[in-house]
Protein backbone atom coordinates (compact mmCIF):
# COMPACT_ATOMS: atom_id res chain seq x y z
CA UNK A 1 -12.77 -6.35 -0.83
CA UNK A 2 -12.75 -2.98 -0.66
CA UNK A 3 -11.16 -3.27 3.32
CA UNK A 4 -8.08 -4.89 1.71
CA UNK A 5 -7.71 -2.36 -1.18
CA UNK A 6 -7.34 0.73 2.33
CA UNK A 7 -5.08 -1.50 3.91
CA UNK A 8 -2.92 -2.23 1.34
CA UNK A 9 -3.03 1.42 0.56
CA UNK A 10 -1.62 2.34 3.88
CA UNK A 11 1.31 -0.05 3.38
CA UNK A 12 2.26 1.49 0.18
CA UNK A 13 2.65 4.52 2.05
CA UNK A 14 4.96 3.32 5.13
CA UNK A 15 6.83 1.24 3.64
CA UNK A 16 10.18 3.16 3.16
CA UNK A 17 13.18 3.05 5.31
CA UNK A 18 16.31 4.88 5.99
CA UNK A 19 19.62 3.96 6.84
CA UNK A 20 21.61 5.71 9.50
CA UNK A 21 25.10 6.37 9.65
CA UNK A 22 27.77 4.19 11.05
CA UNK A 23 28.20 4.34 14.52
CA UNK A 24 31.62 2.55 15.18
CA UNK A 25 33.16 -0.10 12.54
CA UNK A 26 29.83 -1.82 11.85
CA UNK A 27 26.94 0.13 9.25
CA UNK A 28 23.79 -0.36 11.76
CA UNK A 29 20.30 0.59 9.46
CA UNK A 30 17.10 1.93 11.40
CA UNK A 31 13.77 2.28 9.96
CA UNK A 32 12.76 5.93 9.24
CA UNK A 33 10.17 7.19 11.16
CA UNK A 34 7.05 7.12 9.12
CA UNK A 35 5.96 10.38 7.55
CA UNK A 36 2.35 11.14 7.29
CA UNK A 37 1.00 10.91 3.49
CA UNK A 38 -0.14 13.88 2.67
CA UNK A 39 -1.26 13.03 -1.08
CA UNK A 40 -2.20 10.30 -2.94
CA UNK A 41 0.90 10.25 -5.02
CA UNK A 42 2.76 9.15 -2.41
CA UNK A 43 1.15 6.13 -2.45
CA UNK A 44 1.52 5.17 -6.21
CA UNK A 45 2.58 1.85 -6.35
CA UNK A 46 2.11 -2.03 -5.85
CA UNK A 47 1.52 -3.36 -2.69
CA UNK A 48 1.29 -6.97 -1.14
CA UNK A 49 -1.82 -7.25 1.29
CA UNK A 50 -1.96 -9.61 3.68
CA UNK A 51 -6.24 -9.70 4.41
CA UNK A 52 -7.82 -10.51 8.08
CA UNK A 53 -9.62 -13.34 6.79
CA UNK A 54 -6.15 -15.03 5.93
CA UNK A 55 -6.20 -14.70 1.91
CA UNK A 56 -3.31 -12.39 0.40
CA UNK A 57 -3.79 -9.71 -2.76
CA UNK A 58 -1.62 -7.34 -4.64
CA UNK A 59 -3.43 -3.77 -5.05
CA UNK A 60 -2.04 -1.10 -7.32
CA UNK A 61 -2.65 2.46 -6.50
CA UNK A 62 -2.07 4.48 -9.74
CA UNK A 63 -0.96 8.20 -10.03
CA UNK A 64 -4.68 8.63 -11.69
CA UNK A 65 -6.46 8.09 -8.44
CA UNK A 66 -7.89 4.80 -9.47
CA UNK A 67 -6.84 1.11 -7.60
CA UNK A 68 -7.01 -2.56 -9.24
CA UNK A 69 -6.86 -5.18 -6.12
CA UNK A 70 -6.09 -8.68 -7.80
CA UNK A 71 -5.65 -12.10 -6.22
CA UNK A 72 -2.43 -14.58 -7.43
CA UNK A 73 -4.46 -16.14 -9.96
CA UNK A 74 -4.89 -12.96 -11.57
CA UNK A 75 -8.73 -12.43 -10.40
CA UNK A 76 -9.76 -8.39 -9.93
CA UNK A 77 -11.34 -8.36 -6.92
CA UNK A 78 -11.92 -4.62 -6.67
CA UNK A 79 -11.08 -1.64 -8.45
CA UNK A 80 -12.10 2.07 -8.66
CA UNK A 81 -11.14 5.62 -7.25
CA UNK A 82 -8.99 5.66 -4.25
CA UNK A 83 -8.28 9.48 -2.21
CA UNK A 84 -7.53 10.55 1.46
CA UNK A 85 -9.77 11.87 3.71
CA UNK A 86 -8.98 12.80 7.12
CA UNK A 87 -5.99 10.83 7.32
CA UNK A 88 -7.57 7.52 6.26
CA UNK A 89 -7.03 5.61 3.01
CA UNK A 90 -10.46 5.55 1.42
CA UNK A 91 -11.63 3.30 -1.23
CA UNK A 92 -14.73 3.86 -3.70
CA UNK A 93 -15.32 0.63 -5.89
CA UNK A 94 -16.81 0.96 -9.58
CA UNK A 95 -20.45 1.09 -9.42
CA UNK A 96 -20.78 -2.44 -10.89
CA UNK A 97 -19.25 -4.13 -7.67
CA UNK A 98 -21.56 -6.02 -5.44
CA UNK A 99 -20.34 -4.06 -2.60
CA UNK A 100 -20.42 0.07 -3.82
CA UNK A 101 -19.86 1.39 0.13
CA UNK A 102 -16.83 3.46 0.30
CA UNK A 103 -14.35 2.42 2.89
CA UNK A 104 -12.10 4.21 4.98
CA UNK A 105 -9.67 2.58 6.50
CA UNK A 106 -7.67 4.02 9.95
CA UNK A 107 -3.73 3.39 8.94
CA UNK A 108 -0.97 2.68 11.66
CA UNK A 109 2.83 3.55 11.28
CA UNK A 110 5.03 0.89 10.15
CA UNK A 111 7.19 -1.70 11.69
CA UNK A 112 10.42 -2.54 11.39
CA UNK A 113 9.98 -4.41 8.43
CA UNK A 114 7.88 -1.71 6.53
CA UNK A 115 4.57 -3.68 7.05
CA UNK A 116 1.26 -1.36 7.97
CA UNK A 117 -1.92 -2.61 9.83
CA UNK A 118 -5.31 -0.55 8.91
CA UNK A 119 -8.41 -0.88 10.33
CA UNK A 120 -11.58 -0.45 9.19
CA UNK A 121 -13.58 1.47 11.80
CA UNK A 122 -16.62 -0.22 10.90
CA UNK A 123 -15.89 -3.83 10.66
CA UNK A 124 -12.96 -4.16 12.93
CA UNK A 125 -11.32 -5.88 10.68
CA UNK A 126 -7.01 -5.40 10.04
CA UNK A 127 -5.26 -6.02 6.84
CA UNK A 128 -1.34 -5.70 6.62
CA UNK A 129 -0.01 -4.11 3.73
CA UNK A 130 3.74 -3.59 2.46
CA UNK A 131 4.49 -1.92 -0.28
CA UNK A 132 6.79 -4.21 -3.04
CA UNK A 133 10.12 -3.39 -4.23
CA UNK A 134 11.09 -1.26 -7.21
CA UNK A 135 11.78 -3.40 -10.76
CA UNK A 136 15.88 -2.26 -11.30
CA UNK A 137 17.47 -2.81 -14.78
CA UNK A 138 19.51 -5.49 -15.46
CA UNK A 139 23.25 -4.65 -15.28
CA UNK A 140 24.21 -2.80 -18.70
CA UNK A 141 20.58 -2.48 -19.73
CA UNK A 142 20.51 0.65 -22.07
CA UNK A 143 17.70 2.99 -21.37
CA UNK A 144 16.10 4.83 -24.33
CA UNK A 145 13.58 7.84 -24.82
CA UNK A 146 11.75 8.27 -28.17
């Protein structure tokens, strides 16, 4: 479980794009070269993680440092601390999993369509991870601060 968490980790982080500008009468977009993460912040955020094993997850990396992995049905799978180390996306589950190994998993850049493969050195298993869209307002939603 805690394999999936990493990999969904390092799809969070790839998963932006950027569009170029027109060359000629027809907008043409190109993925943005993926930028190494150089924080955990820039992974905050919910990602969909596609395991090796076949089964799919949503894991949510929070500003805190902490992850919640979760299947469809709503089942936590794993949670706990999540931080970079080397340049690999490690996860450390609460104490009271089955499974309290940290694991660090090796990230790739991302394809075209903002999906990232990691690897855990140990296992040889991949996940894929991509990182879901933003929730926008509804059109004339007010916005209020208290």
């Amino acid at each position: 479980m805690k394999k999936f968490m990493l990999i969904v980790v390092a799809i969070l982080s790839a998963c932006s794009q950027k569009a170029e500008e027109p060359t000629g009468t027809a907008p043409i977009e190109t993925p943005e070269p993926a930028k190494p993460v150089t924080k955990e912040q820039d992974l905050v955020g919910t990602y969909d993680l596609q395991r090796y094993n076949g089964g799919t997850s949503t894991i949510v990396i929070r500003a805190d440092g902490t992850y919640t992995d979760t299947l469809s049905n709503g089942a936590t799978i794993g949670s706990g601390k999540f931080t970079l180390k080397d340049g690999k996306y490690c996860f450390d589950p609460e104490s009271d999993q089955v499974d309290k190994a940290v694991v660090c998993w090796t990230v790739g850049q991302p394809d075209a369509d903002g999906r990232i493969t990691a690897t855990d050195p140990k296992s040889g298993h991949t996940v894929t991870m991509k990182r879901q869209a933003e929730p926008t307002a509804p059109a004339g939603a007010k916005t209020t601060t208290m």
